[in-house]
Protein backbone atom coordinates (compact mmCIF):
# COMPACT_ATOMS: atom_id res chain seq x y z
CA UNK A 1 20.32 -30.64 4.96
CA UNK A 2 21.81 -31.05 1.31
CA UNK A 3 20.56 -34.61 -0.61
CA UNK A 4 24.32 -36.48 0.42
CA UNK A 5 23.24 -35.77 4.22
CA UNK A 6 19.61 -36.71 3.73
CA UNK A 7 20.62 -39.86 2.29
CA UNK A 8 23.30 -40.92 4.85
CA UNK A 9 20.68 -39.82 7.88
CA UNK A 10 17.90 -41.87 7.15
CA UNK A 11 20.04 -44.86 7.46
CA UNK A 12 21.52 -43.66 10.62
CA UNK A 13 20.10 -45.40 14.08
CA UNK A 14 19.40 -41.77 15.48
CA UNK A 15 17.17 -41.02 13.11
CA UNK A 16 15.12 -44.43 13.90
CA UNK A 17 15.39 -43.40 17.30
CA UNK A 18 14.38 -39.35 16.83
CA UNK A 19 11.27 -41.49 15.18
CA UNK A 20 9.81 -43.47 17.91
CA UNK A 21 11.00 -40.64 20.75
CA UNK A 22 8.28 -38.05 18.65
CA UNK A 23 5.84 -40.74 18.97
CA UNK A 24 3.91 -40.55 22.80
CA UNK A 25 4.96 -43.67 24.96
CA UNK A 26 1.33 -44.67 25.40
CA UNK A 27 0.41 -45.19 21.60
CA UNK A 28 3.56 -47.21 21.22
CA UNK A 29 2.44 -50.46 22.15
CA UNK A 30 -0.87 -50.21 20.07
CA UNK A 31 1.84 -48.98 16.91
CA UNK A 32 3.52 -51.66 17.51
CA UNK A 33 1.13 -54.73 16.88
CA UNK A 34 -0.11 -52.48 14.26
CA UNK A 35 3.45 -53.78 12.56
CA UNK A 36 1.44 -57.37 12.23
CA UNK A 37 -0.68 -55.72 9.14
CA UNK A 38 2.07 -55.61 7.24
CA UNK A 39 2.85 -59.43 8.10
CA UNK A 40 3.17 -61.87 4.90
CA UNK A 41 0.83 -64.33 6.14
CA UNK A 42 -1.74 -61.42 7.27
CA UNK A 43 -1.42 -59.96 3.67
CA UNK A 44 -1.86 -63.21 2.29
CA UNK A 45 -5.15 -63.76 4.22
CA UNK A 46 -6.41 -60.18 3.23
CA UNK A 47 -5.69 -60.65 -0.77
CA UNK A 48 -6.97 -64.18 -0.93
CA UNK A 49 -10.55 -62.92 0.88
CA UNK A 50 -10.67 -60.16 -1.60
CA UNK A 51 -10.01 -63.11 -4.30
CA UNK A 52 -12.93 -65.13 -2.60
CA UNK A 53 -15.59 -62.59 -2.23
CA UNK A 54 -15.20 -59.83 -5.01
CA UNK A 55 -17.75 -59.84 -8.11
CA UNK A 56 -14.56 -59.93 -10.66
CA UNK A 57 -11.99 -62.92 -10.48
CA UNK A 58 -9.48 -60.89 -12.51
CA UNK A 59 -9.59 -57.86 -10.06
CA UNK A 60 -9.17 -60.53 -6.99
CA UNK A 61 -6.53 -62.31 -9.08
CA UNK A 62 -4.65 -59.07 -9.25
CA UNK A 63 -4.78 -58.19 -5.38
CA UNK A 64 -3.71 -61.94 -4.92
CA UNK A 65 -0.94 -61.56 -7.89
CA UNK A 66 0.61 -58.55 -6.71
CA UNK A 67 1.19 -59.57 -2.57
CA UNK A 68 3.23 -62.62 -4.37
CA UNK A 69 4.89 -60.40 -6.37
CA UNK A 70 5.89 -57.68 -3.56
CA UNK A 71 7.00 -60.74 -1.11
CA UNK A 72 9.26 -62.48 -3.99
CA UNK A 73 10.70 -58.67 -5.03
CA UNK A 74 11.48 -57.91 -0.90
CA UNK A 75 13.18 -61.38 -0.57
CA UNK A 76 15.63 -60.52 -3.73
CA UNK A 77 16.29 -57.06 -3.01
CA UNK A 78 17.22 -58.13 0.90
CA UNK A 79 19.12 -60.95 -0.41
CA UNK A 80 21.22 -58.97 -2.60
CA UNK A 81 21.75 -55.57 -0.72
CA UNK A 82 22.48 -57.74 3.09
CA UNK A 83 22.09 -54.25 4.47
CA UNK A 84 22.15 -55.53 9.12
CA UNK A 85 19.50 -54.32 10.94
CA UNK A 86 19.99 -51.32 13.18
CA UNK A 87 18.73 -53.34 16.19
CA UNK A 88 22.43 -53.75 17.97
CA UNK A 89 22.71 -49.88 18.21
CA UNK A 90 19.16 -49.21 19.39
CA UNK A 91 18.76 -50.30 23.15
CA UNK A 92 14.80 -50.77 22.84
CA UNK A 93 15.18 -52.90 20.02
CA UNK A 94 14.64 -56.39 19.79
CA UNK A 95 18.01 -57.97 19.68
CA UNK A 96 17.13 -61.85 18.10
CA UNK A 97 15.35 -60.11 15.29
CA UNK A 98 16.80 -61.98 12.51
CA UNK A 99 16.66 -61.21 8.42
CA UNK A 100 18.26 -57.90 7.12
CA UNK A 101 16.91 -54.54 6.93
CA UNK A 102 16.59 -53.46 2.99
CA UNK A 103 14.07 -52.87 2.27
CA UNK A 104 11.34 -53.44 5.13
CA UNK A 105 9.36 -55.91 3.88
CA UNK A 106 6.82 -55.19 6.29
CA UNK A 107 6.06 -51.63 4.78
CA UNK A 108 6.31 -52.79 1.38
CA UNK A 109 3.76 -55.58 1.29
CA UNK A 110 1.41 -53.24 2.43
CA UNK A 111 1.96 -50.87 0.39
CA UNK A 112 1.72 -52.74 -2.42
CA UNK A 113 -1.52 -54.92 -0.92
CA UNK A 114 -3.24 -51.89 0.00
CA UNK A 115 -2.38 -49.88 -2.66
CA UNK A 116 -3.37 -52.35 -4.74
CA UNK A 117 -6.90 -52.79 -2.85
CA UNK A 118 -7.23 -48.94 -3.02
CA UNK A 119 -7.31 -49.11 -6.83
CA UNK A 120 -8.60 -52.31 -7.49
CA UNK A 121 -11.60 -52.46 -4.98
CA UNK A 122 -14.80 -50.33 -5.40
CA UNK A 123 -15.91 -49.55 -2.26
CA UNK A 124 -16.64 -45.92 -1.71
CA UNK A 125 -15.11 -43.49 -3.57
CA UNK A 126 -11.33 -43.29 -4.61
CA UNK A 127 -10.13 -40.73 -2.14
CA UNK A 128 -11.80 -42.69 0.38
CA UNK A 129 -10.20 -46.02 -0.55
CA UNK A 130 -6.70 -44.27 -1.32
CA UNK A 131 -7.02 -42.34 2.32
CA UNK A 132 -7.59 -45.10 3.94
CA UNK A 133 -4.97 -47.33 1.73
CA UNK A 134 -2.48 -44.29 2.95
CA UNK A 135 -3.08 -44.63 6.37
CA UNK A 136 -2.62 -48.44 6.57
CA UNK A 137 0.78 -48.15 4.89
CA UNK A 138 1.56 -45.54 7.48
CA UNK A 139 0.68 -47.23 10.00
CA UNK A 140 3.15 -50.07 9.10
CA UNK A 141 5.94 -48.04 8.35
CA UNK A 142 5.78 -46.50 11.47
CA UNK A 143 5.59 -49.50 13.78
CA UNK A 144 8.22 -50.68 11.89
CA UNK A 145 10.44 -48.03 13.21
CA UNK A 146 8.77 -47.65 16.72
CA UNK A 147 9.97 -51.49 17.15
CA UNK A 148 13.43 -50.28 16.12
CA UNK A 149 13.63 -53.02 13.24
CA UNK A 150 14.52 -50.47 10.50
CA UNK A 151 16.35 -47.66 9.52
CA UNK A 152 13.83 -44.80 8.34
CA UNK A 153 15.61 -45.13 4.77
CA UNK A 154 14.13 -49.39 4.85
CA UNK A 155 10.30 -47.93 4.90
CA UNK A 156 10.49 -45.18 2.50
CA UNK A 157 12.31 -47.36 -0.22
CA UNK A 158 9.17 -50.26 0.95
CA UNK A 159 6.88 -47.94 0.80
CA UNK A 160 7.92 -46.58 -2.77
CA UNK A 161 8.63 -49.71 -4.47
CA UNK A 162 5.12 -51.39 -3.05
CA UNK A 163 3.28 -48.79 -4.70
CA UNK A 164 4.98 -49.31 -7.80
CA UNK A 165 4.28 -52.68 -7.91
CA UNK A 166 0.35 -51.57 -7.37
CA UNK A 167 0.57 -49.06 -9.94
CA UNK A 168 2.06 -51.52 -12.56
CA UNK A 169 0.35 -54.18 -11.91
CA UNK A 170 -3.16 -53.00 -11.47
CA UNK A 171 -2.93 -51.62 -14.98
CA UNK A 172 -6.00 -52.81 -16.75
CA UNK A 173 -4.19 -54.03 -20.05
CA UNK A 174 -1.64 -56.01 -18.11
CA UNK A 175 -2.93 -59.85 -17.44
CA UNK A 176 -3.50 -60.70 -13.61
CA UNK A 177 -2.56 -64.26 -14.28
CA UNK A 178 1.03 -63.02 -15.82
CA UNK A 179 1.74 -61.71 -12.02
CA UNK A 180 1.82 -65.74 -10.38
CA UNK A 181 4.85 -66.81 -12.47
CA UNK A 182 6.40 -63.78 -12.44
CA UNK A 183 6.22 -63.88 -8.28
CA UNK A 184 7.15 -67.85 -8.86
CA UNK A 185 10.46 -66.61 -10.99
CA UNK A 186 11.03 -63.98 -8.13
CA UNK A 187 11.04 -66.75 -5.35
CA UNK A 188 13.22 -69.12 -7.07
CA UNK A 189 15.67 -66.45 -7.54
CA UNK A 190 15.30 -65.40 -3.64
CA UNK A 191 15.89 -69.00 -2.36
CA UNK A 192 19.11 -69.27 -3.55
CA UNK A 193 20.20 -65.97 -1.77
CA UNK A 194 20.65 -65.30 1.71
CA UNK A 195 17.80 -63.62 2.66
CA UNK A 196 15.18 -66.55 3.43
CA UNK A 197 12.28 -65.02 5.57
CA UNK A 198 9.00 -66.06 3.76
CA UNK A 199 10.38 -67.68 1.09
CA UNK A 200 9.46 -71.46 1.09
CA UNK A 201 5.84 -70.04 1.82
CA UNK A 202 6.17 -67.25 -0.99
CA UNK A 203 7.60 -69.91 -3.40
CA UNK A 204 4.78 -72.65 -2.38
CA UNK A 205 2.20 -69.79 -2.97
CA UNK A 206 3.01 -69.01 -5.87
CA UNK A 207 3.53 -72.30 -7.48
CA UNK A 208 0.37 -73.12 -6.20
CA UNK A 209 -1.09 -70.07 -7.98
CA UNK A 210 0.93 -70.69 -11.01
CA UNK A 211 -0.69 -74.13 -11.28
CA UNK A 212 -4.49 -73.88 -10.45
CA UNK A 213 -4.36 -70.55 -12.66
CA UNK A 214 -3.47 -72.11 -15.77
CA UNK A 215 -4.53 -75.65 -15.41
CA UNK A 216 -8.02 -74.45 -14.78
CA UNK A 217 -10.29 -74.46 -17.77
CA UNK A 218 -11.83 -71.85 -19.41
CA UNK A 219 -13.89 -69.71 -16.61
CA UNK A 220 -16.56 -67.44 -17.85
CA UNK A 221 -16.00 -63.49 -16.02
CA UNK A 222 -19.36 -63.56 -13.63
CA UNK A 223 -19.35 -63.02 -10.05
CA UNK A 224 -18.72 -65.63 -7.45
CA UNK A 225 -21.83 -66.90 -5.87
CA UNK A 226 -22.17 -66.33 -1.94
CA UNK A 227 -22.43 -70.11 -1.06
CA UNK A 228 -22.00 -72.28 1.88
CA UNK A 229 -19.39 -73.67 -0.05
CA UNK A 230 -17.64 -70.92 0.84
CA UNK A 231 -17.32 -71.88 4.74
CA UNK A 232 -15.24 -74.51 2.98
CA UNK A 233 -12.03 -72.68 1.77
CA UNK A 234 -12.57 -70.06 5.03
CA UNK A 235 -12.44 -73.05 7.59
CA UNK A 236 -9.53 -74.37 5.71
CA UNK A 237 -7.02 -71.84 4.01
CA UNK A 238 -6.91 -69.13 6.87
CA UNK A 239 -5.83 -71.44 9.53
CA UNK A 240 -3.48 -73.16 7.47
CA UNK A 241 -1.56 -69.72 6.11
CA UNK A 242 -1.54 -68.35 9.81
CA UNK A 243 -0.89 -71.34 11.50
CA UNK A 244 1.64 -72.28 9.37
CA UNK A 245 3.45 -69.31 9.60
CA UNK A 246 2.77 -68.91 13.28
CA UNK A 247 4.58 -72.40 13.67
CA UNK A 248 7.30 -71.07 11.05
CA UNK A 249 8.25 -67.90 13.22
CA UNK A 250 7.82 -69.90 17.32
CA UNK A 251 9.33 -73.17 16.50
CA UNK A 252 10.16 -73.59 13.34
CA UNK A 253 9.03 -75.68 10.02
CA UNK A 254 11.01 -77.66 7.95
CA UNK A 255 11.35 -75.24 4.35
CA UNK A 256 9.96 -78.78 2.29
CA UNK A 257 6.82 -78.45 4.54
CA UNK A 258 6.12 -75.04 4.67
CA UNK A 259 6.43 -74.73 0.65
CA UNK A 260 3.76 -77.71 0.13
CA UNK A 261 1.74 -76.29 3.19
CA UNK A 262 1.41 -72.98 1.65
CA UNK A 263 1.22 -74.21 -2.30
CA UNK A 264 -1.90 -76.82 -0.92
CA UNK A 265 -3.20 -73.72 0.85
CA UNK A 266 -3.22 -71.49 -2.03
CA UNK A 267 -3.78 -73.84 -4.82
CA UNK A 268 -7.18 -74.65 -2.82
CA UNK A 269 -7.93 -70.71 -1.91
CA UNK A 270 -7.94 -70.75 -5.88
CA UNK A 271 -9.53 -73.79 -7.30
CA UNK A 272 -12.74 -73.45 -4.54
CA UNK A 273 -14.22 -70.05 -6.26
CA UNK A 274 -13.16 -71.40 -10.11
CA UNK A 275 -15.21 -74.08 -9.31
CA UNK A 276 -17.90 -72.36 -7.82
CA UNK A 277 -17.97 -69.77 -11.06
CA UNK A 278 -18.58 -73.40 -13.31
CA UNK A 279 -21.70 -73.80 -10.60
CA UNK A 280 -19.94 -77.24 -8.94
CA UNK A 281 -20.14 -76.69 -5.73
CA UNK A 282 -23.14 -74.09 -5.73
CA UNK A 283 -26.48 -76.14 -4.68
């Protein structure tokens, strides 16, 4: 195949279809809820425990940062490109799956979370944490076509532009806290545009971010302590991002509610482990 015909076959249906036919029926159903590690909310949960429990709050700000950033940038680029979904010429595919295809969101959240965990983090070795990063982001991208959601073209473009954003951002000269109203900017531009998955949460997130980052005083760089007062932001900010978005996608939230839900959720996430650096809730 020349470039021309590359290009115009990975955003055929066949070739989402050639995609999940190589793939054995009896892994496809465990591919397939693998698609929920590339979920916002999931991504959210991952970046705000590396936040909580790393040793440096700029490294956990970053993590945190860049997810915002990646869900803001898929919400614009969806918005603006309105690029259907292949799922009306795919018979296995869901047909009520709603939002538009470019680029998969899915694919590039994790790319960009677990790209940026694969640089950020230190656990192991690099080639460990960027093998395993790799595999994750696979993963996704894959379910995302075995569910017939995407056109093969959605997940490369998702995968490439998460790991951008990881690249970029994780850059040790660029400010972490510079990434929360850049991802705020990104939302506000992706709420007036058509593409509206995510975005009252991304937008709350982010302003509440935006707001506990820089109203908090100044916070000296040690590690956070491992406190009880911990089991206080766990027992409170996970259920509130999953249940609020598992509420969002069954039955539906009002956009008002979600956006304060998730900005109280995240503001919190924050302001618990600032707190805890100044020793106040440490006993």
């Amino acid at each position: 195949m020349n470039a021309p015909t590359i290009a115009a076959w990975v955003f055929e249906p066949g070739a989402t279809e050639t995609v999940r036919t190589a793939v054995p029926a009896p892994f496809r159903p465990a591919i397939e809820a693998a698609t929920h590690l590339g979920d916002p909310a999931v991504l959210l949960v991952i970046a705000t425990g590396f936040f909580w429990y790393h040793a440096d709050r700029d490294r956990g700000a970053r993590v945190l940062g860049i997810a915002l950033v990646a869900f803001g940038l898929t919400a614009c680029l969806k918005g603006t490109i309105l690029l259907e979904r292949p799922v009306t010429h795919l018979a296995f595919a869901p047909d009520d799956y709603g939002g538009y295809s470019f680029p998969s969101g899915h694919t590039l959240g994790a790319a960009a979370v677990y790209g940026g965990l694969a640089i950020t983090a230190d656990w192991r070795t690099p080639t460990h944490r960027h093998a395993l990063g790799a595999g994750v982001i696979t993963l996704v991208a894959l379910s995302r076509l075995v569910l017939g959601v995407h056109y093969v073209g959605d997940v490369v473009a998702g995968a490439v532009l998460g790991l951008t954003i990881a690249v970029i951002a994780s850059r040790p000269a660029l400010d972490p806290g510079h990434l929360f109203p850049a991802a705020t900017a990104l939302a506000l531009v992706a709420v007036a545009l058509p593409s509206g998955a995510f975005m009252p949460a991304t937008l709350g997130a982010a302003l509440g971010t935006t707001a506990v980052w820089y109203g908090r005083s100044s916070v000296p760089h040690t590690p956070f302590p491992q406190s009880r007062g911990f089991l206080l932001p766990l027992s409170v900010v996970i259920p509130l991002l999953l249940g609020g978005r598992l509420v969002s996608t069954s039955w539906g939230l009002p956009r008002g509610l979600e956006l304060v839900t998730y900005a109280l959720a995240m503001g919190f996430a924050l302001a618990v482990p600032l707190r805890q650096t100044h020793g106040v809730l440490e006993k």
